[in-house]
N, C-alpha and C. Protein backbone atom coordinates (compact mmCIF):
# COMPACT_ATOMS: atom_id res chain seq x y z
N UNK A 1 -0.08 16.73 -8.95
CA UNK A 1 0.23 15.56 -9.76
C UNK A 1 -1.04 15.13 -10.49
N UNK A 2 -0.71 14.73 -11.96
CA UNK A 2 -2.40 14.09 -12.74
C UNK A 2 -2.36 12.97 -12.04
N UNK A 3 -3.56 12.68 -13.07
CA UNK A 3 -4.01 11.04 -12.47
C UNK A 3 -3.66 10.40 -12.71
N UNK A 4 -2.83 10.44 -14.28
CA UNK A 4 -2.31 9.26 -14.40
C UNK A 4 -0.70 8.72 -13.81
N UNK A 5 -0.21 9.69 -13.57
CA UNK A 5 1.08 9.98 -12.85
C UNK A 5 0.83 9.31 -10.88
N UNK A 6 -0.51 9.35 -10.91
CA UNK A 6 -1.12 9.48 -9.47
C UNK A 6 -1.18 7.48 -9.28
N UNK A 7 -1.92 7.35 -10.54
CA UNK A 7 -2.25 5.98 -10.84
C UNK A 7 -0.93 5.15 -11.20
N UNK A 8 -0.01 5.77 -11.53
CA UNK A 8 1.50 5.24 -12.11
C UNK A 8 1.90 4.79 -10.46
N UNK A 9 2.10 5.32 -9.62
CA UNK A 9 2.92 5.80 -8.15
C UNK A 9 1.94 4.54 -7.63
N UNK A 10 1.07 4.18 -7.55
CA UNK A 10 0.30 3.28 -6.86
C UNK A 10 0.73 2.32 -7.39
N UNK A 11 0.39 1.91 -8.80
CA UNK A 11 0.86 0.37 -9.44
C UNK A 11 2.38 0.61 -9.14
N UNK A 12 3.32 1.17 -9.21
CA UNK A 12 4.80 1.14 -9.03
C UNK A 12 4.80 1.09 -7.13
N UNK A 13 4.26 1.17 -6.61
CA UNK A 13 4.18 0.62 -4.68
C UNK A 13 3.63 -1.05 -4.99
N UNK A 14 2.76 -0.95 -5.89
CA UNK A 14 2.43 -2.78 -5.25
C UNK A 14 3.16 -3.47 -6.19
N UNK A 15 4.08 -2.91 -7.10
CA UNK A 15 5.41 -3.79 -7.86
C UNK A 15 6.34 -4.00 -6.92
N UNK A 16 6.71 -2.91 -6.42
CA UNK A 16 7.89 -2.87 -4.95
C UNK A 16 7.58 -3.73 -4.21
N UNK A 17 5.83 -3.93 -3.89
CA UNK A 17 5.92 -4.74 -2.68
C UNK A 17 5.60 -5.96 -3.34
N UNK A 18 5.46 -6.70 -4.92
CA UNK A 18 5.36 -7.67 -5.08
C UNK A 18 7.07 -8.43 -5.12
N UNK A 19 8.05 -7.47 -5.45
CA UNK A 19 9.25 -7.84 -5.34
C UNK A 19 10.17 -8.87 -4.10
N UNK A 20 9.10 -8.11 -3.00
CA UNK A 20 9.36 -8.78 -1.91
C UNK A 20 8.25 -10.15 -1.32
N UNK A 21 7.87 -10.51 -2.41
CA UNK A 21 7.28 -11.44 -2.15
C UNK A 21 5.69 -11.52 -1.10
N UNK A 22 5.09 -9.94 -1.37
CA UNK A 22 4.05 -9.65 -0.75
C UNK A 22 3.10 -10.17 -0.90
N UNK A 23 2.01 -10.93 -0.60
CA UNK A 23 0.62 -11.97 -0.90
C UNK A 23 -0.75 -10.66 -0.84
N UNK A 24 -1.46 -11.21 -1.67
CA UNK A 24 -3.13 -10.62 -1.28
C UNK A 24 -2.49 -9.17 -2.17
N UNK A 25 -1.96 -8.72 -3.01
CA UNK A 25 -1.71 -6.83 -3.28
C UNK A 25 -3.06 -6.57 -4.13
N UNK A 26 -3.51 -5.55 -3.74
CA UNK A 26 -4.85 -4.83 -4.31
C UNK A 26 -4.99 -3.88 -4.06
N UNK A 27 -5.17 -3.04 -5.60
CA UNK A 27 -5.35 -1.04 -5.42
C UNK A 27 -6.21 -0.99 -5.25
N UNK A 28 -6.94 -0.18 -4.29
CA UNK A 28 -8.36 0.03 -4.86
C UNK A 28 -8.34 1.45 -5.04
N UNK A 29 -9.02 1.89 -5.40
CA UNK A 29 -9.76 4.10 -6.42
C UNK A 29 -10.60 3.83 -5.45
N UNK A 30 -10.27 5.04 -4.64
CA UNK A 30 -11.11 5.11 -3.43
C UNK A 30 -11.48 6.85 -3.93
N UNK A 31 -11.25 7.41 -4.82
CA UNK A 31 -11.34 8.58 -4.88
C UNK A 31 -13.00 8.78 -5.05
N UNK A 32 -13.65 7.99 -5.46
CA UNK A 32 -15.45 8.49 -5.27
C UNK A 32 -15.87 8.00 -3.92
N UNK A 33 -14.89 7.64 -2.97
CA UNK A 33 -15.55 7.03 -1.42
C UNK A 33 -14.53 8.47 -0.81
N UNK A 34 -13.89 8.95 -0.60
CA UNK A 34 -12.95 9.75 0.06
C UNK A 34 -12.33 10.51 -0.61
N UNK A 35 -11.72 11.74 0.48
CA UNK A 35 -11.05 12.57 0.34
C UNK A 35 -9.62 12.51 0.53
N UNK A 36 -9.61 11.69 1.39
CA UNK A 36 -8.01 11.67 1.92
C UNK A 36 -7.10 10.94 0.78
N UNK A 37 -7.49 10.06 -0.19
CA UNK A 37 -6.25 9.56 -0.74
C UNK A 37 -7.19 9.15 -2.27
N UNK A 38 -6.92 8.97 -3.36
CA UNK A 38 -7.15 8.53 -4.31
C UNK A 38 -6.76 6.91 -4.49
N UNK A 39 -5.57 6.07 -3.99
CA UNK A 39 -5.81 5.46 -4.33
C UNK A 39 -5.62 4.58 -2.70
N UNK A 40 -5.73 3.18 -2.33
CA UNK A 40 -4.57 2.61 -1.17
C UNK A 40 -3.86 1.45 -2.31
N UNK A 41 -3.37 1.19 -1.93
CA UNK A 41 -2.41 0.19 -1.77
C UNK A 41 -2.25 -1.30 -0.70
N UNK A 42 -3.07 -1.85 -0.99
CA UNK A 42 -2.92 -3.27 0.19
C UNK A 42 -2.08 -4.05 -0.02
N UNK A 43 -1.83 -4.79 0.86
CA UNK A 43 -0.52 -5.95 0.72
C UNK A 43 -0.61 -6.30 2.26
N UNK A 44 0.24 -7.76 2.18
CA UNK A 44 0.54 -8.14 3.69
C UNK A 44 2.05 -9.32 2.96
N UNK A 45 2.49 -9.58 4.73
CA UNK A 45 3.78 -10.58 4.40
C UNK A 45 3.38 -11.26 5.94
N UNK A 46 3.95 -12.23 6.01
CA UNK A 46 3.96 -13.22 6.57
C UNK A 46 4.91 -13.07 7.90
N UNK A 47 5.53 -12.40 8.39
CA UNK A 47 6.34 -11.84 9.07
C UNK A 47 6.55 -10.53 9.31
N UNK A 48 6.88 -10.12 10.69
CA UNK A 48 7.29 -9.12 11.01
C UNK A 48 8.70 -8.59 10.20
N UNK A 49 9.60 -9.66 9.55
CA UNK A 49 11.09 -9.45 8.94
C UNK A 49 10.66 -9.02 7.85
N UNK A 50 8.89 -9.62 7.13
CA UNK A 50 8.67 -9.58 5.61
C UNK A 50 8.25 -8.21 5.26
N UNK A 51 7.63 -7.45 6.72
CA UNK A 51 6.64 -6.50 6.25
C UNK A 51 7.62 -5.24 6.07
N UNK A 52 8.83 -5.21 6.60
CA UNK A 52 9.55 -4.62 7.01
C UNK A 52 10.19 -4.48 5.52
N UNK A 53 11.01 -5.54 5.22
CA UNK A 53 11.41 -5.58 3.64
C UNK A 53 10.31 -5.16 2.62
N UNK A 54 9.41 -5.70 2.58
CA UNK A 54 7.74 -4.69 1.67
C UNK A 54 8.12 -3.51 1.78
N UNK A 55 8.33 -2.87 3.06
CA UNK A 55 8.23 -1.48 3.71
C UNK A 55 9.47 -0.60 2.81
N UNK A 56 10.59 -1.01 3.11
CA UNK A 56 11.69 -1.15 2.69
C UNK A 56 11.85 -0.91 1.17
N UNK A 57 11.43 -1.94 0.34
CA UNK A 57 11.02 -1.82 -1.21
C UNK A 57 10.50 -0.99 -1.70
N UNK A 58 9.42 -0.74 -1.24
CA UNK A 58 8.26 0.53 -1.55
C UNK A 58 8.64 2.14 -1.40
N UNK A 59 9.33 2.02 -0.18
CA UNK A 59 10.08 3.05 0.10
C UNK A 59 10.81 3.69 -1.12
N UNK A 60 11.88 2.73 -0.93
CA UNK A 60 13.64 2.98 -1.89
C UNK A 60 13.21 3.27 -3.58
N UNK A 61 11.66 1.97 -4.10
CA UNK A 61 11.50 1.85 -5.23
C UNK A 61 10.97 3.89 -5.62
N UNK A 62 9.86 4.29 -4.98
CA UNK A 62 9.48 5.50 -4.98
C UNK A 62 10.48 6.24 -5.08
N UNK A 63 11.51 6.28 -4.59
CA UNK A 63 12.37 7.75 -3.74
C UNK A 63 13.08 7.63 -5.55
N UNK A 64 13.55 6.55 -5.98
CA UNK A 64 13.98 6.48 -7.25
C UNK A 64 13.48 7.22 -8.28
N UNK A 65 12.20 7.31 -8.16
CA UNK A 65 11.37 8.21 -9.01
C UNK A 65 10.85 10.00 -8.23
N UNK A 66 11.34 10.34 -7.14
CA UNK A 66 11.56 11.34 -6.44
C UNK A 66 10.56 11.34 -5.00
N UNK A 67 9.88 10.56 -5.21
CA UNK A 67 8.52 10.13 -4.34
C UNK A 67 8.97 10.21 -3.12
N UNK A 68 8.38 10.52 -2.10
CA UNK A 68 9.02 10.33 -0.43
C UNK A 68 7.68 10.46 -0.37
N UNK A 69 6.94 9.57 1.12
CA UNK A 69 6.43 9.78 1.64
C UNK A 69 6.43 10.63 2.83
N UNK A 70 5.04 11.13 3.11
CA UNK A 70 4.97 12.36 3.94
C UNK A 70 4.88 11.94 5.03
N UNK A 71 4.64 10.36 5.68
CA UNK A 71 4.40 9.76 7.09
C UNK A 71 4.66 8.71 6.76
N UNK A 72 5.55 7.64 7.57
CA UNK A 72 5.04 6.16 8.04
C UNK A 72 5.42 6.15 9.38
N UNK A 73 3.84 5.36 9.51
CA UNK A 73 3.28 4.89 10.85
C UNK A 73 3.24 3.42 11.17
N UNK A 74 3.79 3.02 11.86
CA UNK A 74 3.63 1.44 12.61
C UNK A 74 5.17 0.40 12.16
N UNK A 75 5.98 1.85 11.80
CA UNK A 75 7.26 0.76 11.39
C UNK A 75 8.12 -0.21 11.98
N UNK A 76 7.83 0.40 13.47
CA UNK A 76 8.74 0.05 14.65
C UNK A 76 7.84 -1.24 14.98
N UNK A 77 6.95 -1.57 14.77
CA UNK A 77 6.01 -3.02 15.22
C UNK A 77 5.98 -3.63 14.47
N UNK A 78 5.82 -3.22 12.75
CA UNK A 78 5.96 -4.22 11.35
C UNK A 78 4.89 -5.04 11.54
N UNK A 79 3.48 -4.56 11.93
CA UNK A 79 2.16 -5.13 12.02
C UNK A 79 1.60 -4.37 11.23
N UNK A 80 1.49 -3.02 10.65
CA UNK A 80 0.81 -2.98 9.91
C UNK A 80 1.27 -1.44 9.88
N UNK A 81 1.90 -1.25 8.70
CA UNK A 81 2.59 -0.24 8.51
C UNK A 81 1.97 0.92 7.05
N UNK A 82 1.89 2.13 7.80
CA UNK A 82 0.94 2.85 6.91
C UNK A 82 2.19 3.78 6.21
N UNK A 83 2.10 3.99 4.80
CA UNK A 83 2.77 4.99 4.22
C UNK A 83 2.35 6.10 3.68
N UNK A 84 2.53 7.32 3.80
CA UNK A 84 0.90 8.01 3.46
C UNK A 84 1.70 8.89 2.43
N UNK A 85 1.75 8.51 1.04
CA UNK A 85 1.82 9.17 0.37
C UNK A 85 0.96 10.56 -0.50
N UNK A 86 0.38 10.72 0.24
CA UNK A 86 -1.02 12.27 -0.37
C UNK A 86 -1.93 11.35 -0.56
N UNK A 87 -1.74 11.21 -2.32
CA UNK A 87 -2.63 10.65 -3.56
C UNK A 87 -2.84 9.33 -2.89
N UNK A 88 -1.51 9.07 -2.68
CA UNK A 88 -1.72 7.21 -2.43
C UNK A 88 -1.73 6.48 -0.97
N UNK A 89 -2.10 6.23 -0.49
CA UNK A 89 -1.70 5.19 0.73
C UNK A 89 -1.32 4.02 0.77
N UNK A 90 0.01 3.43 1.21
CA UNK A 90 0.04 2.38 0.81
C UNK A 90 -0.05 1.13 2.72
N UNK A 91 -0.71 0.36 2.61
CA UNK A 91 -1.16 -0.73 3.98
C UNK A 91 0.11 -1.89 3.51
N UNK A 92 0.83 -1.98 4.45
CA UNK A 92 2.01 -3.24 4.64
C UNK A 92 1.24 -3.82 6.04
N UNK A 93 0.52 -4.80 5.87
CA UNK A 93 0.06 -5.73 7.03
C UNK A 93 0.96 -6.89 6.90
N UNK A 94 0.86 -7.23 8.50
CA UNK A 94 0.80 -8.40 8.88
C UNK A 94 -0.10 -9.86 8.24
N UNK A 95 0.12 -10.73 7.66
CA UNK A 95 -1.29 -11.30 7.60
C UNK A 95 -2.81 -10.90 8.57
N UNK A 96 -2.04 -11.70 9.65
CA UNK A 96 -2.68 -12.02 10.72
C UNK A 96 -3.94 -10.15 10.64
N UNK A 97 -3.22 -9.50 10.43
CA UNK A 97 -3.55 -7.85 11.10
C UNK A 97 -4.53 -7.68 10.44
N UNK A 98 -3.80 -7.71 9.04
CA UNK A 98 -4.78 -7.68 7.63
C UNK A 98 -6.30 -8.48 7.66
N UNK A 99 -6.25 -9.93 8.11
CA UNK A 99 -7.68 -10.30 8.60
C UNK A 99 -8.22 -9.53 9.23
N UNK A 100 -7.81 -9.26 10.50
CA UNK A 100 -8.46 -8.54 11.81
C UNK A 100 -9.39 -7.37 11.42
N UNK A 101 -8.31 -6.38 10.34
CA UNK A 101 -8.98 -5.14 10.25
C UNK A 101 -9.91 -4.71 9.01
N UNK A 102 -9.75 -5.93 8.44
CA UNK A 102 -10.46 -6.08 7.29
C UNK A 102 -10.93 -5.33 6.31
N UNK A 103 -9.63 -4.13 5.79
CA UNK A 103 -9.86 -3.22 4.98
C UNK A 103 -9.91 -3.15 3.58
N UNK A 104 -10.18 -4.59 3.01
CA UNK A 104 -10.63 -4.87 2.17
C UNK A 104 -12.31 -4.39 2.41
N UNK A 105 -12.38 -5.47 3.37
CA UNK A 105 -14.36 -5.08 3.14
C UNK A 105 -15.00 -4.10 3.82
N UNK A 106 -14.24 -3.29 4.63
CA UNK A 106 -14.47 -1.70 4.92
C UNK A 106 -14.54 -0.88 3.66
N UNK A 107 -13.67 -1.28 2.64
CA UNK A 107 -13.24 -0.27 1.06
C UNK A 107 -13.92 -1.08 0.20
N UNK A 108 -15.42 -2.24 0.39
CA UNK A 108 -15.30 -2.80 -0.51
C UNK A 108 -16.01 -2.25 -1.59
N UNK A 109 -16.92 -1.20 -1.39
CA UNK A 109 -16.98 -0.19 -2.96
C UNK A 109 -15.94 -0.01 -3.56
N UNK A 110 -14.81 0.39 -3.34
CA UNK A 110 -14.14 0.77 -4.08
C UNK A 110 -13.65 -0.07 -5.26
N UNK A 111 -13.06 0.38 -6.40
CA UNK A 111 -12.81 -0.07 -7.69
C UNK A 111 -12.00 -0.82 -7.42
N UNK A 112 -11.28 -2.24 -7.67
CA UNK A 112 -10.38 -2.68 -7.27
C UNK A 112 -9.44 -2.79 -9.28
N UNK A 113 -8.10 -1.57 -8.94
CA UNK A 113 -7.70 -1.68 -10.28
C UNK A 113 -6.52 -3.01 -10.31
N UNK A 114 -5.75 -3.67 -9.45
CA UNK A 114 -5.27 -4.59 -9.27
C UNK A 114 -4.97 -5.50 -8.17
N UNK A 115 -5.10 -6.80 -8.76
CA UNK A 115 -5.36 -7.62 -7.72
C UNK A 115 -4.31 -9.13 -8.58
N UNK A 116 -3.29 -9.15 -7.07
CA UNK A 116 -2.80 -9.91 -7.26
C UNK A 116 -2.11 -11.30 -6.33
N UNK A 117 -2.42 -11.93 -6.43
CA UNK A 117 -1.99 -13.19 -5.09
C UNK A 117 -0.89 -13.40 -5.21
C-alpha cells in the first residue's frame, strides 16, 4: 500500500472513532521512530460501552473500504483496545488507561498529523 493510501486508512480510523464521540484523537507518523507501524491512531471514550462502540466504528468504517485488521487485542476488557492494522495501529483507551500509559509522551517525537478534542 503507498503512503498516501496508508495516510488515507489512518485519518479514515480517527473519523470512525470521532463518530462515536471519541475525545483526545491524534495520529501521530511514527514511521522515522519505528518499524512496526507508520502511523497510530489514539483516541479514548469514557466508558467501557464507549470504547467498545469506537472499536466497533473503526472496525465496520475500514472493512467498507476492504481494510480488516490483522489483530485486536483487549476487546473483551474495553480498556484499551489495540487494532493492528500493518501500516496503522489504531489505541481505543479507556480515559482513565490512556493517562496511565501515557502514549502520547512515550511517541512524543513523533509528528502529530491530527489532533482533535
Amino acid at each position: 500500500m503507498d503512503d498516501k493510501k496508508i495516510r488515507e486508512m489512518a485519518i479514515l480510523a480517527a473519523e470512525a472513532a470521532d463518530d462515536k464521540k471519541a475525545t483526545d484523537i491524534v495520529i501521530l507518523d511514527v514511521r522515522s521512530l519505528t518499524t512496526i507501524a507508520d502511523y497510530f491512531v489514539l483516541c479514548n471514550g469514557n466508558s467501557e460501552l464507549q470504547v467498545k462502540a469506537i472499536v466497533d466504528s473503526v472496525e465496520d468504517k475500514l472493512a467498507e473500504k476492504g481494510l480488516y485488521p490483522q489483530n485486536i487485542a483487549g476487546k473483551e476488557g474495553s480498556r484499551w483496545v489495540l487494532m493492528d492494522y500493518a501500516d496503522v495501529i489504531v489505541h481505543v483507551f479507556h480515559k482513565e488507561d490512556r493517562e496511565y500509559y501515557e502514549l502520547d509522551r512515550l511517541w512524543g517525537d513523533a509528528e502529530k498529523i491530527l489532533v482533535n478534542s
